[in-house]
N, C-alpha and C. Protein backbone atom coordinates (compact mmCIF):
# COMPACT_ATOMS: atom_id res chain seq x y z
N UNK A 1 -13.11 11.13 29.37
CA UNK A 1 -12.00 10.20 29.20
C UNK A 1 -12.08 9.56 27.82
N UNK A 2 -10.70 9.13 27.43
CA UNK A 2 -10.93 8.39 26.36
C UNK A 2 -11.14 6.61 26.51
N UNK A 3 -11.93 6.44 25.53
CA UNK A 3 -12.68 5.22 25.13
C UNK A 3 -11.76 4.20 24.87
N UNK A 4 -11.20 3.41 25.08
CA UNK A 4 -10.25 2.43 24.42
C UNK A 4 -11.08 1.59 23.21
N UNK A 5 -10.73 0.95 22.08
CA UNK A 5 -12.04 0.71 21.08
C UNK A 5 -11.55 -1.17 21.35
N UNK A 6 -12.45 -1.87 21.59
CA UNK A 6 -12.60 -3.42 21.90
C UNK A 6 -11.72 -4.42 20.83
N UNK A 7 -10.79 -5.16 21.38
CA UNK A 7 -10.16 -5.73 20.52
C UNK A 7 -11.24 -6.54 19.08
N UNK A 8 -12.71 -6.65 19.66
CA UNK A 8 -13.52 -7.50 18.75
C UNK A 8 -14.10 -6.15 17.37
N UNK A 9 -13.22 -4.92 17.75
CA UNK A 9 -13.41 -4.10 17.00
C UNK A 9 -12.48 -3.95 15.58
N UNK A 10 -11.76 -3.79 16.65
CA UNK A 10 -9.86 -3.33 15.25
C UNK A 10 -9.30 -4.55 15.25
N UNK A 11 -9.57 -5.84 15.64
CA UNK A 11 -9.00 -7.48 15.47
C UNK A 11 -8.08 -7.46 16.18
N UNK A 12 -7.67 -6.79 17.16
CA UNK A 12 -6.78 -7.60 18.22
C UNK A 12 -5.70 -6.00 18.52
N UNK A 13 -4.96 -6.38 19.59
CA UNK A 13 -3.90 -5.27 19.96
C UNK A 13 -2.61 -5.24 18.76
N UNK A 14 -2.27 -4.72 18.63
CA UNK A 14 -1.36 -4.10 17.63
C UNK A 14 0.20 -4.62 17.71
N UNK A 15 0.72 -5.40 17.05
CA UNK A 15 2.01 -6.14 17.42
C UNK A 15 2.06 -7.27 17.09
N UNK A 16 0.79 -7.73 18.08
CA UNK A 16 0.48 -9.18 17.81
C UNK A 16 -0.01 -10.07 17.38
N UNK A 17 0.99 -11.41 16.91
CA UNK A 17 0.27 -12.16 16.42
C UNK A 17 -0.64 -13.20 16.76
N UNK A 18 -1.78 -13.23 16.24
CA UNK A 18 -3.05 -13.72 16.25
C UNK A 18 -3.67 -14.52 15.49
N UNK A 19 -4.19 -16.33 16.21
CA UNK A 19 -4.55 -16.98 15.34
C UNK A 19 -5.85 -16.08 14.77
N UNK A 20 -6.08 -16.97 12.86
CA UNK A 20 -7.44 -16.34 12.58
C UNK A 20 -7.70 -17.83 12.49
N UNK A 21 -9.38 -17.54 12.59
CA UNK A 21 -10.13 -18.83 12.15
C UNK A 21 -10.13 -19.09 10.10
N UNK A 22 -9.58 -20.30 9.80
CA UNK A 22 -9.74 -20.33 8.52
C UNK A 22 -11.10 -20.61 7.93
N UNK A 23 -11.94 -20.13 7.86
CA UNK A 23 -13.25 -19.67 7.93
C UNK A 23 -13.31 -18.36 7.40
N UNK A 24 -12.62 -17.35 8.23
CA UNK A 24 -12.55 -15.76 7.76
C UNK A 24 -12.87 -15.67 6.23
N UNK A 25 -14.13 -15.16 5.92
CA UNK A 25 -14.41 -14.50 4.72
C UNK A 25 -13.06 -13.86 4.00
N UNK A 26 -12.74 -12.82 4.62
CA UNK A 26 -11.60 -12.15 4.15
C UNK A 26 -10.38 -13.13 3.73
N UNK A 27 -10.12 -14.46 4.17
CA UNK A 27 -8.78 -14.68 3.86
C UNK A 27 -8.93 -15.55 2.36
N UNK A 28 -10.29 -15.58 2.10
CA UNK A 28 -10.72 -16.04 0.69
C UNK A 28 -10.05 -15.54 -0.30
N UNK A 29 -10.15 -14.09 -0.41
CA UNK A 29 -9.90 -13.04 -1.15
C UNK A 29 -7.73 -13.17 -1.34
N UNK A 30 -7.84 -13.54 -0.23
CA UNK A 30 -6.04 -13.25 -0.08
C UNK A 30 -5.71 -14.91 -0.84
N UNK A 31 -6.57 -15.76 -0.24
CA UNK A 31 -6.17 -16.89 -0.78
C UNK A 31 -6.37 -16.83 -2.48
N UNK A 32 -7.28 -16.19 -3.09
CA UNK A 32 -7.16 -16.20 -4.57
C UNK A 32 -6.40 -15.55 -5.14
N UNK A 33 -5.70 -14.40 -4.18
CA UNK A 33 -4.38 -13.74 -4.60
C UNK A 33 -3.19 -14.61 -4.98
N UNK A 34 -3.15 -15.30 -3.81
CA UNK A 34 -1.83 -16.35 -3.86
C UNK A 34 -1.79 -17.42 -4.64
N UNK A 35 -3.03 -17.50 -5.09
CA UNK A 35 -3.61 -18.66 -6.27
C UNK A 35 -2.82 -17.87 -7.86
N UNK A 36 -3.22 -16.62 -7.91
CA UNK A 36 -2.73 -16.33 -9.18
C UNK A 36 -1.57 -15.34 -8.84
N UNK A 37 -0.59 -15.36 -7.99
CA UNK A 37 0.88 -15.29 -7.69
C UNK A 37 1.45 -16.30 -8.64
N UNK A 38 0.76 -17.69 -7.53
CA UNK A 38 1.84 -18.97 -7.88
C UNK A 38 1.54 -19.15 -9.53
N UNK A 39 0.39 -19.17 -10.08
CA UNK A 39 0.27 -18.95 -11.53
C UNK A 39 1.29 -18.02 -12.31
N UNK A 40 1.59 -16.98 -11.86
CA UNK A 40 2.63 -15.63 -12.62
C UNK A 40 3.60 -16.48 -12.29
N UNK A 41 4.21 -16.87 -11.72
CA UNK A 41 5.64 -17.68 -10.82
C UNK A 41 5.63 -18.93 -11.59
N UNK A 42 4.46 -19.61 -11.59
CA UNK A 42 5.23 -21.18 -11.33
C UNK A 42 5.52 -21.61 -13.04
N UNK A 43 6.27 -22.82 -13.24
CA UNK A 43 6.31 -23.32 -14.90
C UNK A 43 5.53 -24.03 -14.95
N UNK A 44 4.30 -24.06 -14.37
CA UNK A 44 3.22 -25.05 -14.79
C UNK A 44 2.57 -24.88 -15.99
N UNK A 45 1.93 -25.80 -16.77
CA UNK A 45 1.56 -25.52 -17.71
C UNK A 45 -0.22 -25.16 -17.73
N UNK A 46 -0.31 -25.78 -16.20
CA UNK A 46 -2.23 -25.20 -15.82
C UNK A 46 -2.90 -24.27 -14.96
N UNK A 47 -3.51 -23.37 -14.85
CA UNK A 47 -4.01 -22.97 -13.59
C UNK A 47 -3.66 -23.15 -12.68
N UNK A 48 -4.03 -22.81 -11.43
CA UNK A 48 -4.50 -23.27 -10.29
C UNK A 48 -5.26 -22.69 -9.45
N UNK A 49 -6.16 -22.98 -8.49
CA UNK A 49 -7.33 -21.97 -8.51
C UNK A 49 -7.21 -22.43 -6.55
N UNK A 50 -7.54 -21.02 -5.89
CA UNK A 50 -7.75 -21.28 -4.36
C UNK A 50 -8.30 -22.55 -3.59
N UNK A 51 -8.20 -23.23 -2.81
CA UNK A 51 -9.39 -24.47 -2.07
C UNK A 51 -9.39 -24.12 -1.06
N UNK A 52 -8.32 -23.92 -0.18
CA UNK A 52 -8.74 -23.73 1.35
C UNK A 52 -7.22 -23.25 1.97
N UNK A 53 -8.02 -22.65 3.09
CA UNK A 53 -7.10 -21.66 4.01
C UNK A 53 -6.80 -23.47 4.78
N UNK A 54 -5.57 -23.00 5.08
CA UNK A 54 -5.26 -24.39 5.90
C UNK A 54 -4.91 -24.14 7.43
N UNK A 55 -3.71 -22.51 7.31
CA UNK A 55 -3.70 -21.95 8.70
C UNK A 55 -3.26 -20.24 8.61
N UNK A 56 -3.62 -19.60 9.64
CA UNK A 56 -3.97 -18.34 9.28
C UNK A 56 -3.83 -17.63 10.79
N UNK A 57 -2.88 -16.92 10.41
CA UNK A 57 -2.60 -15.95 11.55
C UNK A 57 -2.39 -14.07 11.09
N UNK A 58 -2.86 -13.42 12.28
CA UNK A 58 -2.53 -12.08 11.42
C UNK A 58 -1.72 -11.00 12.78
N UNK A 59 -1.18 -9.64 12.29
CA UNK A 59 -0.75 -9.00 13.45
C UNK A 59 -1.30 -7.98 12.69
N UNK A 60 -1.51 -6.71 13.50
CA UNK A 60 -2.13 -5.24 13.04
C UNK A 60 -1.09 -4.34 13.54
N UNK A 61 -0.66 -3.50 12.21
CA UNK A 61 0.56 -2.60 12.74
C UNK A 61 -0.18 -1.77 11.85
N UNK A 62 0.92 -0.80 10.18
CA UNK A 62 0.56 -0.21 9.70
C UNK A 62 -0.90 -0.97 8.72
N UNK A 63 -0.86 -1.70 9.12
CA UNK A 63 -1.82 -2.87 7.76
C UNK A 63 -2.55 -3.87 8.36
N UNK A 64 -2.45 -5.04 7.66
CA UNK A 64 -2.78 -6.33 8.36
C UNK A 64 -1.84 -7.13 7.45
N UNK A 65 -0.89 -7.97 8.49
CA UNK A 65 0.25 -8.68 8.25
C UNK A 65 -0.23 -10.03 8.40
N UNK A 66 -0.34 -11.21 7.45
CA UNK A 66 -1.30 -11.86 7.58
C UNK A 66 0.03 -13.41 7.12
N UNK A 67 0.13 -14.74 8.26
CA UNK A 67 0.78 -15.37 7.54
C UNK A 67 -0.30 -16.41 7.02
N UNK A 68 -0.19 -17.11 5.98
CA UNK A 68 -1.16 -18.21 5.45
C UNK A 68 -0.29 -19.80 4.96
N UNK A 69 -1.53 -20.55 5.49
CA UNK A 69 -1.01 -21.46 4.62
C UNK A 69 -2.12 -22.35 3.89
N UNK A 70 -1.75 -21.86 2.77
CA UNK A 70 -3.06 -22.34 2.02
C UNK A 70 -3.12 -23.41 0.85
N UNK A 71 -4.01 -24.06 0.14
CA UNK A 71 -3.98 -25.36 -0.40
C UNK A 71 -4.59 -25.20 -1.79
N UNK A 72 -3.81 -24.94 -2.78
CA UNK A 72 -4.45 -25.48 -4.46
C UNK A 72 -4.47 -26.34 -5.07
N UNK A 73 -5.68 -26.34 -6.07
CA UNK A 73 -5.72 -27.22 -7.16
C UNK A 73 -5.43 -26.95 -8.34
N UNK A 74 -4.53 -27.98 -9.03
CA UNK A 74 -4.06 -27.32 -10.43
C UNK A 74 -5.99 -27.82 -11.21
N UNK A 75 -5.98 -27.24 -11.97
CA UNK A 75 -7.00 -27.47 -13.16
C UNK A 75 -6.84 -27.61 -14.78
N UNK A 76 -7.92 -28.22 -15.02
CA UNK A 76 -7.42 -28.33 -16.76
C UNK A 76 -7.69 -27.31 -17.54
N UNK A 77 -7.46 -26.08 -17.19
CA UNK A 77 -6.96 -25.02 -17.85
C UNK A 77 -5.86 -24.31 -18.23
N UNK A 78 -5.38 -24.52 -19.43
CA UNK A 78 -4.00 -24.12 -19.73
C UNK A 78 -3.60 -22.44 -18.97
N UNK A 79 -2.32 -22.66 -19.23
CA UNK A 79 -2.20 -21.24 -18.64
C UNK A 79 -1.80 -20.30 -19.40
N UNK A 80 -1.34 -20.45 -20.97
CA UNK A 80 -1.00 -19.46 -21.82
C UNK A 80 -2.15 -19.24 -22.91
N UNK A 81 -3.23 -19.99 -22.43
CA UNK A 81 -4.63 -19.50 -23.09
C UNK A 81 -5.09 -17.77 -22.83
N UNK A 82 -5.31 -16.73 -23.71
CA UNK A 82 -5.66 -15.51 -23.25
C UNK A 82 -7.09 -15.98 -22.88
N UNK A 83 -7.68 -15.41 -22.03
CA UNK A 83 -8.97 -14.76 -21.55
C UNK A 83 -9.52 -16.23 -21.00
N UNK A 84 -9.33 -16.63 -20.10
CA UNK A 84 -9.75 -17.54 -19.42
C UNK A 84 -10.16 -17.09 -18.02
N UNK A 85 -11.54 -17.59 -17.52
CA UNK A 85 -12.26 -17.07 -16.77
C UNK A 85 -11.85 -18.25 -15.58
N UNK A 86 -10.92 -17.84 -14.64
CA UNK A 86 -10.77 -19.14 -13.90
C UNK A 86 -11.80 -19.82 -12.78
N UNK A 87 -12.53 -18.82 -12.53
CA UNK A 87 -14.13 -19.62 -11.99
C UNK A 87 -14.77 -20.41 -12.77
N UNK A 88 -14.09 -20.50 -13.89
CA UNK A 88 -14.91 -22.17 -14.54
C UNK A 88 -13.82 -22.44 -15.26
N UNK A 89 -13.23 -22.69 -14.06
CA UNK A 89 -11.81 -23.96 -14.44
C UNK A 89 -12.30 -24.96 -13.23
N UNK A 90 -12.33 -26.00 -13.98
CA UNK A 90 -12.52 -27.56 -12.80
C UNK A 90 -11.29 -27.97 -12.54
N UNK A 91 -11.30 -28.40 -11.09
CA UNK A 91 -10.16 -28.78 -10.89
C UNK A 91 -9.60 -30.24 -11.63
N UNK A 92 -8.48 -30.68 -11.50
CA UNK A 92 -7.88 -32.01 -12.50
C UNK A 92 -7.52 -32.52 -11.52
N UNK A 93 -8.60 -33.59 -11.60
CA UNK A 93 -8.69 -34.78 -10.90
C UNK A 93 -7.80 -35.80 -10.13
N UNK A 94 -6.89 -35.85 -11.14
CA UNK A 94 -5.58 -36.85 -10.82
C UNK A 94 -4.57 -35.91 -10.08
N UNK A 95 -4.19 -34.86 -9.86
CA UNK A 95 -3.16 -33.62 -10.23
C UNK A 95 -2.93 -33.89 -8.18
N UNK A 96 -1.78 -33.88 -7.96
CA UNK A 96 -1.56 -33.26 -6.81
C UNK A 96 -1.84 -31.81 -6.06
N UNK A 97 -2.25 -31.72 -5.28
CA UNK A 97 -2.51 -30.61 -4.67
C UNK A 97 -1.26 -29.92 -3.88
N UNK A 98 -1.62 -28.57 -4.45
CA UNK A 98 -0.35 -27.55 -3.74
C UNK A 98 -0.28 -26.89 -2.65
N UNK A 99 0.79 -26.87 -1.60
CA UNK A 99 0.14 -26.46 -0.63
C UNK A 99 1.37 -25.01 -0.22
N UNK A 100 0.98 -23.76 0.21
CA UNK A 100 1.59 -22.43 -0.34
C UNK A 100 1.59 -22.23 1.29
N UNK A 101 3.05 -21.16 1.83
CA UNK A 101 3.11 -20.66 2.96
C UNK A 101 3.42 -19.22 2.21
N UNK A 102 2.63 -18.04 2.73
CA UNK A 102 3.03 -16.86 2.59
C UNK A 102 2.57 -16.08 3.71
N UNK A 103 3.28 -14.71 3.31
CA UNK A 103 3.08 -13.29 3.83
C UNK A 103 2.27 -12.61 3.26
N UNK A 104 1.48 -11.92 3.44
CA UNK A 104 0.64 -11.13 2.91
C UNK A 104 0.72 -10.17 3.50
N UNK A 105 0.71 -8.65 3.44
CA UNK A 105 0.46 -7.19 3.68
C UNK A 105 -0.33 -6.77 3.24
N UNK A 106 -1.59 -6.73 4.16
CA UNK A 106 -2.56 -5.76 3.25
C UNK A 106 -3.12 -4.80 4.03
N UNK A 107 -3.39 -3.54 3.06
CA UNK A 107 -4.02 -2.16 3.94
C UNK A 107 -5.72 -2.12 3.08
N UNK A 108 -6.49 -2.75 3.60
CA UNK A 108 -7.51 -2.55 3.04
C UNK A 108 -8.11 -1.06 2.47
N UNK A 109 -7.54 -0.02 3.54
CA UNK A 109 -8.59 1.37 2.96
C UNK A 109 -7.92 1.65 1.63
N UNK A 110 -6.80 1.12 1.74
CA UNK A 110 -5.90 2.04 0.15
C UNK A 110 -6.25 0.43 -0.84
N UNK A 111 -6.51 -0.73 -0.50
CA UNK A 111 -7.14 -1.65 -1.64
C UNK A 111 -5.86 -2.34 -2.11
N UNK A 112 -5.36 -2.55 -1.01
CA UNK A 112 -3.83 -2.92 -1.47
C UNK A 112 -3.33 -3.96 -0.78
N UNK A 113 -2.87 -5.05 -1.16
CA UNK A 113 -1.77 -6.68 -0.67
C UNK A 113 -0.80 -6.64 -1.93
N UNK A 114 0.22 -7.13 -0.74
CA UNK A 114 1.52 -7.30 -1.02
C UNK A 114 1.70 -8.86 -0.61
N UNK A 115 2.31 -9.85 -1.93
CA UNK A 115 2.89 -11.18 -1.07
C UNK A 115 4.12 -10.58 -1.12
N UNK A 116 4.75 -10.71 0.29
CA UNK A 116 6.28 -10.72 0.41
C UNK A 116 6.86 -12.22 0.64
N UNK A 117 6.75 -13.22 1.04
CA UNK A 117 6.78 -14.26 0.75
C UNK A 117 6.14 -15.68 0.16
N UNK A 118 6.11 -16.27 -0.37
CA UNK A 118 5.84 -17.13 -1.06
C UNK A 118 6.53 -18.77 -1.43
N UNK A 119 6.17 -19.78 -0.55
CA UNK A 119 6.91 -20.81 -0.65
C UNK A 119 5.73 -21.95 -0.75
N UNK A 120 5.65 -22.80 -2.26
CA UNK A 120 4.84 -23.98 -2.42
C UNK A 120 5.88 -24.96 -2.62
N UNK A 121 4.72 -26.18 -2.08
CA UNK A 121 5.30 -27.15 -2.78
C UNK A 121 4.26 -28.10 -2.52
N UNK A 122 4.28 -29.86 -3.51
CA UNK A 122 3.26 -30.23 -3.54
C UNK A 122 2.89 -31.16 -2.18
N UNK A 123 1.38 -31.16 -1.98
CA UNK A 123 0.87 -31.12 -0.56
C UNK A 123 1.69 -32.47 0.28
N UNK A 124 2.28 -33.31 -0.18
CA UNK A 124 2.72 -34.68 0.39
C UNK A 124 4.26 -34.07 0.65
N UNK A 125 4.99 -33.55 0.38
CA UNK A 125 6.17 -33.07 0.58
C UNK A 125 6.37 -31.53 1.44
N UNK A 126 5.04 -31.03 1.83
CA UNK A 126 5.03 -30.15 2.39
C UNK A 126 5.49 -30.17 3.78
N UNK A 127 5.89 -29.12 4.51
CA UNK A 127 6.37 -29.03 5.95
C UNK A 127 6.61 -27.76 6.29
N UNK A 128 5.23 -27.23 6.91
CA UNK A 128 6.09 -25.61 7.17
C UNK A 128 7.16 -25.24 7.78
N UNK A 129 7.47 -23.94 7.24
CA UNK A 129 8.93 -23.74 7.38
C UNK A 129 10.43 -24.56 7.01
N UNK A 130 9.85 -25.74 6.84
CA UNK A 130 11.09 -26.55 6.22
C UNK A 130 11.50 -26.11 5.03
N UNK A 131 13.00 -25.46 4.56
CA UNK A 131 13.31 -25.20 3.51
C UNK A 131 14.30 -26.39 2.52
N UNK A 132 13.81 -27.50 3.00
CA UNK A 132 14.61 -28.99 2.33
C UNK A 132 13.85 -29.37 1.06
N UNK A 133 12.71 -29.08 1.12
CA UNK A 133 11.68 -29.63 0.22
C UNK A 133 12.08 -28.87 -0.73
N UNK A 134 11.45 -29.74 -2.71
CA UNK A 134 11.58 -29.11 -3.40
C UNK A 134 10.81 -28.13 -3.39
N UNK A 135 11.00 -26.71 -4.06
CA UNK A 135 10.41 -25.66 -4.01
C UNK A 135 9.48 -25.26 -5.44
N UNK A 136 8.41 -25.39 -5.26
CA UNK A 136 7.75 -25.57 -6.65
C UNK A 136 7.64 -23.61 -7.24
N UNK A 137 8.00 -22.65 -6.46
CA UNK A 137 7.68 -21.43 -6.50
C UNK A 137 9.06 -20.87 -6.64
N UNK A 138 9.78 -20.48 -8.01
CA UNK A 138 10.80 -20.16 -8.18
C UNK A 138 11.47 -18.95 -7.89
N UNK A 139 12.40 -18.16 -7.67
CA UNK A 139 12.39 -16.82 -7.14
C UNK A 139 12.97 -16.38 -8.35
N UNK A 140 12.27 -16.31 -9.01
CA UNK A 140 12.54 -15.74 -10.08
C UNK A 140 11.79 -14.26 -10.33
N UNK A 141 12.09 -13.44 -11.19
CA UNK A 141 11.39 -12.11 -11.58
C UNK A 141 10.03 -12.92 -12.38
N UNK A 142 8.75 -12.17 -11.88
CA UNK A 142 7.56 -12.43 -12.72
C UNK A 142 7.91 -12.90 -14.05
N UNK A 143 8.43 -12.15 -14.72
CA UNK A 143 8.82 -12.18 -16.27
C UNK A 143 9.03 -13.21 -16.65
N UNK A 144 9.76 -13.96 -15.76
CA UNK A 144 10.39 -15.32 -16.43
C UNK A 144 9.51 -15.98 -16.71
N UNK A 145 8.65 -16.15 -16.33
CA UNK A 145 7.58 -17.46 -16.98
C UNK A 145 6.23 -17.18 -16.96
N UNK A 146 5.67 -16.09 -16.61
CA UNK A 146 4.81 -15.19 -16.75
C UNK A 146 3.92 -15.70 -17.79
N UNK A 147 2.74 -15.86 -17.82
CA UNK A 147 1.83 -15.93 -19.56
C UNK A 147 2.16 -14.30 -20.23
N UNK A 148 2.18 -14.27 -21.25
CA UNK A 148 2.42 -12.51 -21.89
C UNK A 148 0.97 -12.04 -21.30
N UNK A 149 1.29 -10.75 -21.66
CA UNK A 149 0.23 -10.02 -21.02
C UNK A 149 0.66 -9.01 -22.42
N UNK A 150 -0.52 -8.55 -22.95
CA UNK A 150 -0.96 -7.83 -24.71
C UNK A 150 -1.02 -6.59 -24.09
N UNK A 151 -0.40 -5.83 -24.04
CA UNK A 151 -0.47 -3.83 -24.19
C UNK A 151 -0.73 -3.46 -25.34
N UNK A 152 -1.46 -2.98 -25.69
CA UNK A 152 -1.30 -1.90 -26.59
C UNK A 152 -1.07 -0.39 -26.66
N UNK A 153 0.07 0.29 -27.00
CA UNK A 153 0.65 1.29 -27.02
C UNK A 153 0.19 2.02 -28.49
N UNK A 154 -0.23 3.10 -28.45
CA UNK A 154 -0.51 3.67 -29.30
C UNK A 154 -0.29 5.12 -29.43
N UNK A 155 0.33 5.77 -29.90
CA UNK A 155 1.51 7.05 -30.14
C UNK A 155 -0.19 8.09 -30.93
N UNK A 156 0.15 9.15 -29.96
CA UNK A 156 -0.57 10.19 -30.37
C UNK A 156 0.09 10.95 -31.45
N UNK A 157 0.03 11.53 -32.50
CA UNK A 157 0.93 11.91 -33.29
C UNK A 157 0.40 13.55 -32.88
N UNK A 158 1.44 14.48 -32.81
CA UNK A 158 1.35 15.76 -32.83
C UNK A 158 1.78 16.40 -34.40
N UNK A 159 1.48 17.59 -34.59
CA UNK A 159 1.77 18.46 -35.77
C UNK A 159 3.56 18.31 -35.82
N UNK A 160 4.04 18.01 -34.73
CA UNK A 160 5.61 18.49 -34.63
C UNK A 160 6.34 17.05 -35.29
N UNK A 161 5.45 15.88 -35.04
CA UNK A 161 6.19 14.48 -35.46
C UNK A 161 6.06 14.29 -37.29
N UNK A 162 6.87 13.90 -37.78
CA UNK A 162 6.81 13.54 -38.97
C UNK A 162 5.75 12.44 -39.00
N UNK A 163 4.53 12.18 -40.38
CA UNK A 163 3.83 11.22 -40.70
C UNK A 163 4.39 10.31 -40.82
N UNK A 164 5.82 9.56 -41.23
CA UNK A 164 6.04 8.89 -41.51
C UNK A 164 6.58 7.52 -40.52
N UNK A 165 7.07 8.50 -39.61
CA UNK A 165 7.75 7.37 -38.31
C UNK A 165 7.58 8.27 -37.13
N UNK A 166 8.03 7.41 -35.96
CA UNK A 166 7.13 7.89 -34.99
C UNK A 166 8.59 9.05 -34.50
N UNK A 167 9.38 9.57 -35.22
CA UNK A 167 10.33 10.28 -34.33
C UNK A 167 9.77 11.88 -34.61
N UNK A 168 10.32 12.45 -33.73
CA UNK A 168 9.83 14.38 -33.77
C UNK A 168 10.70 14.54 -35.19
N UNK A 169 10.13 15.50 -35.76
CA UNK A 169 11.16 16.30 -36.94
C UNK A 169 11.80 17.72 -36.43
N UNK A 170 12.97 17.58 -37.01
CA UNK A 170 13.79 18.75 -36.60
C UNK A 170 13.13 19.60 -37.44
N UNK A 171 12.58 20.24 -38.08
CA UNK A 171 11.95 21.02 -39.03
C UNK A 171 12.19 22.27 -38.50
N UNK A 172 12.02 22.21 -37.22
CA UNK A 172 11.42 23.88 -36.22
C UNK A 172 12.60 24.63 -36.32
C-alpha cells in the first residue's frame, strides 16, 4: 500500500491555509526579501533592513504561498550610496517603523520568490487589510525610483564590424 507522507513532513495538506509560527527560520529569508522590495519601491531616502515577522501564514500548492506581515527599520544608510553592505546599517533611532503585508510565492527547489503583493505603511497607521491608510509602497514600475543599478555592456567586435563605431560594415 501506499504510505501517505505526515503533514509534519511536507507542512501541512495542500490548499490550505496555515498559521506559521513567526519564529520560522525560513520566513527570515522572505522577510529580507521584502525589506529590499520596499527599498527598490519606496522614495525613501534610507534603507531599511528586516526586524520581525509579525504574522505568518502559508498554503502548499505548486510552491509555498506564504502571507506575511512583517516590521522594518529605516536606517542611516542612504539609499543611492553604491555598495553598501546592509548588515551594517544601524537602525535610526528616531525613524518610525514600517510595517509591510505581502504575498510571497516561493518554490524553494528552483530558488525562487515572487512578491505578488506588497502593502506598507508606517507602524502607527497600520491595519491589515485596510486600504484607507496612506500607502507608503507605490505601485509604481521598479524603475521609478529604483537606486541605478551600473551594467556594463561591452560589444565584442568581429572582423565584419567597422573599427570605428559599433555598426556592421556593408563591405561584404
Amino acid at each position: 500500500m501506499w504510505q501517505v507522507a505526515s503533514d509534519e513532513w511536507h507542512g501541512g495538506p495542500g490548499g490550505v491555509w496555515m498559521d506559521v509560527s513567526v519564529e520560522d527560520e525560513s520566513l527570515k529569508k522572505l522577510g529580507h526579501l521584502i525589506a529590499n522590495e520596499y527599498d527598490l519601491r519606496s522614495d525613501e531616502n534610507s534603507l531599511f533592513i528586516f526586524h520581525k515577522v509579525m504574522k505568518a501564514r502559508k498554503q502548499i500548492s505548486s510552491g509555498i504561498s506564504y502571507q506575511l506581515v512583517v516590521e522594518l527599520l529605516e536606517t542611516v544608510c542612504p539609499k543611492y550610496k553604491r555598495r553598501i553592505n546592509k548588515a551594517r546599517c544601524s537602525p535610526d533611532i528616531g525613524e518610525d517603523h514600517v510595517v509591510c503585508e505581502a504575498h510571497v510565492f516561493s518554490q524553494p527547489w528552483l530558488k525562487k520568490d515572487d512578491i505578488s503583493h506588497l502593502r506598507c505603511a508606517e507602524k502607527d497607521d497600520f491595519f491589515e487589510g485596510d486600504e484607507s491608510v496612506e500607502v507608503l509602497y507605490p505601485k509604481v514600475h521598479p524603475s521609478a525610483h529604483a537606486r541605478p543599478v551600473f551594467k556594463s555592456h561591452f560589444v565584442v567586435r568581429t572582423s565584419d564590424e567597422s573599427e570605428e563605431s559599433n555598426e556592421v560594415s556593408n563591405a561584404l
